[in-house]
N, C-alpha and C. Protein backbone atom coordinates (compact mmCIF):
# COMPACT_ATOMS: atom_id res chain seq x y z
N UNK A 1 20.37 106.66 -193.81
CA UNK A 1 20.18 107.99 -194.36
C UNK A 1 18.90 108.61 -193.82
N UNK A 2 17.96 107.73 -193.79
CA UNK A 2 16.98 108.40 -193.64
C UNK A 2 16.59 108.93 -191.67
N UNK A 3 17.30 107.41 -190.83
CA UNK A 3 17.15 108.07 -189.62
C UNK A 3 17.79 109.40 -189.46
N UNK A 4 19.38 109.64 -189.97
CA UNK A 4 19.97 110.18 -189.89
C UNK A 4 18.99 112.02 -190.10
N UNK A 5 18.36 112.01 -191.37
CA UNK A 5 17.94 112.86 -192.10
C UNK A 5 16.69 113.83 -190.98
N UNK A 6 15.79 112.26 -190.50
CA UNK A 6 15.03 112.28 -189.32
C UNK A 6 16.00 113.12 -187.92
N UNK A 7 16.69 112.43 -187.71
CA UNK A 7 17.47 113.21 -186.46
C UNK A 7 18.25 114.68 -186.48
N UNK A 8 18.44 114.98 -188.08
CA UNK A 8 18.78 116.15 -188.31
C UNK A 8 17.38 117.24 -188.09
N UNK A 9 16.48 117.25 -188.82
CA UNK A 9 15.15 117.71 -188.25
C UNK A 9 14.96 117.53 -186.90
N UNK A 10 14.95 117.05 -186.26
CA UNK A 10 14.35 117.03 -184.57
C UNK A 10 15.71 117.93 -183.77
N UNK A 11 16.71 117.79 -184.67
CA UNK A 11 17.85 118.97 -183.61
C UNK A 11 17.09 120.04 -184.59
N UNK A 12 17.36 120.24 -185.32
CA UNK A 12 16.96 121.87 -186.04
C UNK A 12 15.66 122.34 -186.04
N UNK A 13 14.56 121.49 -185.37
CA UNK A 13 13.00 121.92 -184.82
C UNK A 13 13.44 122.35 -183.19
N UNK A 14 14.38 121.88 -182.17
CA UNK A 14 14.38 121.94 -181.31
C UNK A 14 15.46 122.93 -180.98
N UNK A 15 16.30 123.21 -181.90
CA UNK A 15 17.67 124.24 -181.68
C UNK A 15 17.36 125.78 -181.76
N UNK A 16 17.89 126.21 -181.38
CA UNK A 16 17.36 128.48 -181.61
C UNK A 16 17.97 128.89 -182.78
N UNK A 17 17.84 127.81 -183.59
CA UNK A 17 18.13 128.28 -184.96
C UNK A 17 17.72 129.23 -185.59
N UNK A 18 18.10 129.79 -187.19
CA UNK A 18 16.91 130.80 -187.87
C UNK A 18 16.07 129.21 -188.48
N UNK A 19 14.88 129.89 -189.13
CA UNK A 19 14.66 129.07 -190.39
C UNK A 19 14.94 128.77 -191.49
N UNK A 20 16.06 130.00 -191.63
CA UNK A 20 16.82 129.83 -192.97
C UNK A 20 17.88 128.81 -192.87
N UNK A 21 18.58 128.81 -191.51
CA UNK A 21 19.36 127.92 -191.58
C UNK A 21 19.37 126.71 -191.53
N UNK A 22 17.69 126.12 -190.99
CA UNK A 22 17.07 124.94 -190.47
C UNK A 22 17.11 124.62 -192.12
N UNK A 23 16.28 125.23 -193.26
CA UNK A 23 15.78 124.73 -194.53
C UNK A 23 17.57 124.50 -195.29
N UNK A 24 18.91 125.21 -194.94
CA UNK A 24 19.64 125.04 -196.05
C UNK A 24 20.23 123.62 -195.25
N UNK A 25 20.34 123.06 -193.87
CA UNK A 25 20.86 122.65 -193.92
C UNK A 25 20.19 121.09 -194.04
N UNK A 26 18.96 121.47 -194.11
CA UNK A 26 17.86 119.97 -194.67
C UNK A 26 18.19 119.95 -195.83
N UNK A 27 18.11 121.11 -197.40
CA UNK A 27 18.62 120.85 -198.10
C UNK A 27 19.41 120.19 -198.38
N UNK A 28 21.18 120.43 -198.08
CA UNK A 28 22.35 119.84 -197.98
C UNK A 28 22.24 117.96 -197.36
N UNK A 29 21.54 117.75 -196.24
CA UNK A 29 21.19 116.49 -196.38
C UNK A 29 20.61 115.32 -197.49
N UNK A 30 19.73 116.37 -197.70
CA UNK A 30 18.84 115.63 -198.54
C UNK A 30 18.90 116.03 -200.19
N UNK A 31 19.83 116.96 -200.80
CA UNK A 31 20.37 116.94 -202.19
C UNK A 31 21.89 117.08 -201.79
N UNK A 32 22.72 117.20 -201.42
CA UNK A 32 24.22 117.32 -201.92
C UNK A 32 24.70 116.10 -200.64
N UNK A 33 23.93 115.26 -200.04
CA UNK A 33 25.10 113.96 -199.70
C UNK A 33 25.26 113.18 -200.81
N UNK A 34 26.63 112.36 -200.26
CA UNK A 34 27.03 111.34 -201.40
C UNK A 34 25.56 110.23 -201.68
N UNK A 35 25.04 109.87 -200.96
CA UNK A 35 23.66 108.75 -201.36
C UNK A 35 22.43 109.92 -201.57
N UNK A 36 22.56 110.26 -202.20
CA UNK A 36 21.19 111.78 -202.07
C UNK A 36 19.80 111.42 -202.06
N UNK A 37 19.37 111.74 -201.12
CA UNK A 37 17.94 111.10 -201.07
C UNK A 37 16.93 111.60 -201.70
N UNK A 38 16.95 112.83 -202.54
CA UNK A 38 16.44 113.43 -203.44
C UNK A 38 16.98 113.05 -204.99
N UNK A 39 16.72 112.46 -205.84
CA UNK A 39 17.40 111.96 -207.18
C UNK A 39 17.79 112.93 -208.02
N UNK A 40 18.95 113.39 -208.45
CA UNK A 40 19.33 114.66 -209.14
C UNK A 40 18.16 115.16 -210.53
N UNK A 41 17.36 114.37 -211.06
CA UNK A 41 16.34 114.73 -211.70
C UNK A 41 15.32 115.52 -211.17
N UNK A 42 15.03 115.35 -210.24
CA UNK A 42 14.18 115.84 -209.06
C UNK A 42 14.23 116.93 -208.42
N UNK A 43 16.06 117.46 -208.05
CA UNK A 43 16.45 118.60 -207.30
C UNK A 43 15.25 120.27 -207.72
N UNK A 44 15.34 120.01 -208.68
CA UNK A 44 14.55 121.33 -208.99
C UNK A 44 13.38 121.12 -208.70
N UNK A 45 12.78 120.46 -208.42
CA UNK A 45 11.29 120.29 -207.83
C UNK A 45 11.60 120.29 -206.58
N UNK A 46 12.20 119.59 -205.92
CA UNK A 46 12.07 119.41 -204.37
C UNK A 46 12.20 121.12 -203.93
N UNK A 47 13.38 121.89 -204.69
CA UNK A 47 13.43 123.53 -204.52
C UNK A 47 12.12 123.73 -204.08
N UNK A 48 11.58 123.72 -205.49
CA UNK A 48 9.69 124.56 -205.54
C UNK A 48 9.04 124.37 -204.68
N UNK A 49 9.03 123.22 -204.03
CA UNK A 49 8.40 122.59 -203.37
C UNK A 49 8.18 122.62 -202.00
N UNK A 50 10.01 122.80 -201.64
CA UNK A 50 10.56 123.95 -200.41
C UNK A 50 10.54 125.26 -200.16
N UNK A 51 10.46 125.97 -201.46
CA UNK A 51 10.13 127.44 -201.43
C UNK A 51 8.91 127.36 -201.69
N UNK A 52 8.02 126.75 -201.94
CA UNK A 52 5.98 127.09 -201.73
C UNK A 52 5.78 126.58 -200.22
N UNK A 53 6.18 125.72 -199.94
CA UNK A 53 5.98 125.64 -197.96
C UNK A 53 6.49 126.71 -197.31
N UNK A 54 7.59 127.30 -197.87
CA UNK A 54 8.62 127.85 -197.35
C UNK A 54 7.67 129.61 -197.15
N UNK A 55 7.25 130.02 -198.18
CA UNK A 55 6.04 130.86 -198.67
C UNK A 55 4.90 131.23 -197.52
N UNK A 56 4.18 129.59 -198.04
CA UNK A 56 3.13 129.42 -197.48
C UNK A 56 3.01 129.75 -195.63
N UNK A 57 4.12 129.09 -195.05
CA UNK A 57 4.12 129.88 -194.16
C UNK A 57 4.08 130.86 -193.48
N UNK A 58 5.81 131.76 -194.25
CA UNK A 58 5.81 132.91 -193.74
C UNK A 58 4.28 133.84 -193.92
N UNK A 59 3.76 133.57 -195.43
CA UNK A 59 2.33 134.00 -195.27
C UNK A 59 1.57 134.39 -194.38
N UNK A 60 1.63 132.63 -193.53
CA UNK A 60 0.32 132.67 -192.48
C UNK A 60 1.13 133.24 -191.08
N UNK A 61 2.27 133.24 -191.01
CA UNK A 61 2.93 133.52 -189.66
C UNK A 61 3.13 134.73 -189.75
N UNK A 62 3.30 135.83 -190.81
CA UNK A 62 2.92 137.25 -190.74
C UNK A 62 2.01 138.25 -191.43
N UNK A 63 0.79 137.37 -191.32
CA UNK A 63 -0.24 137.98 -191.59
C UNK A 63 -0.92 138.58 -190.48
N UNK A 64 -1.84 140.01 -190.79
CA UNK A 64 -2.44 140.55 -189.43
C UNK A 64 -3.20 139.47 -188.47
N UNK A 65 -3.55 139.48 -187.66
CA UNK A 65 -4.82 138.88 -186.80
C UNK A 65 -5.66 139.68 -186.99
N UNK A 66 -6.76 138.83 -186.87
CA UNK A 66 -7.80 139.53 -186.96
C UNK A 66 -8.81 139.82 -185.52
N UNK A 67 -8.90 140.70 -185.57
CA UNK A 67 -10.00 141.64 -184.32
C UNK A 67 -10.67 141.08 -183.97
């Protein structure tokens, strides 16, 4: 699971993907397979957790530069 999970990231860092599609389909790995590597107690955190990185970025990747 987990190489697998690993090799899914290194195609979707390296593919001309969006980022939206890179994050749903890490999601789907990692909460809706049959062995879920996220524990269904958990799912709602791992969200937050993905949408505050998820945030935090776009933040810094479209913020002005500065002069």
């Amino acid at each position: 699971m987990l190489a697998s999970t690993f090799l899914l990231v290194v195609h979707l860092c390296t593919a001309k993907s969006s980022p939206a599609a890179a994050v749903a389909a890490l999601y789907r790995v990692l909460c809706r397979a049959p062995d879920r590597f996220v524990a269904p107690t958990y799912q709602v955190l791992f969200a937050n957790m993905v949408a505050l990185v998820w945030n935090v970025y776009f933040s810094f990747a479209t913020r002005p530069k500065a002069a």
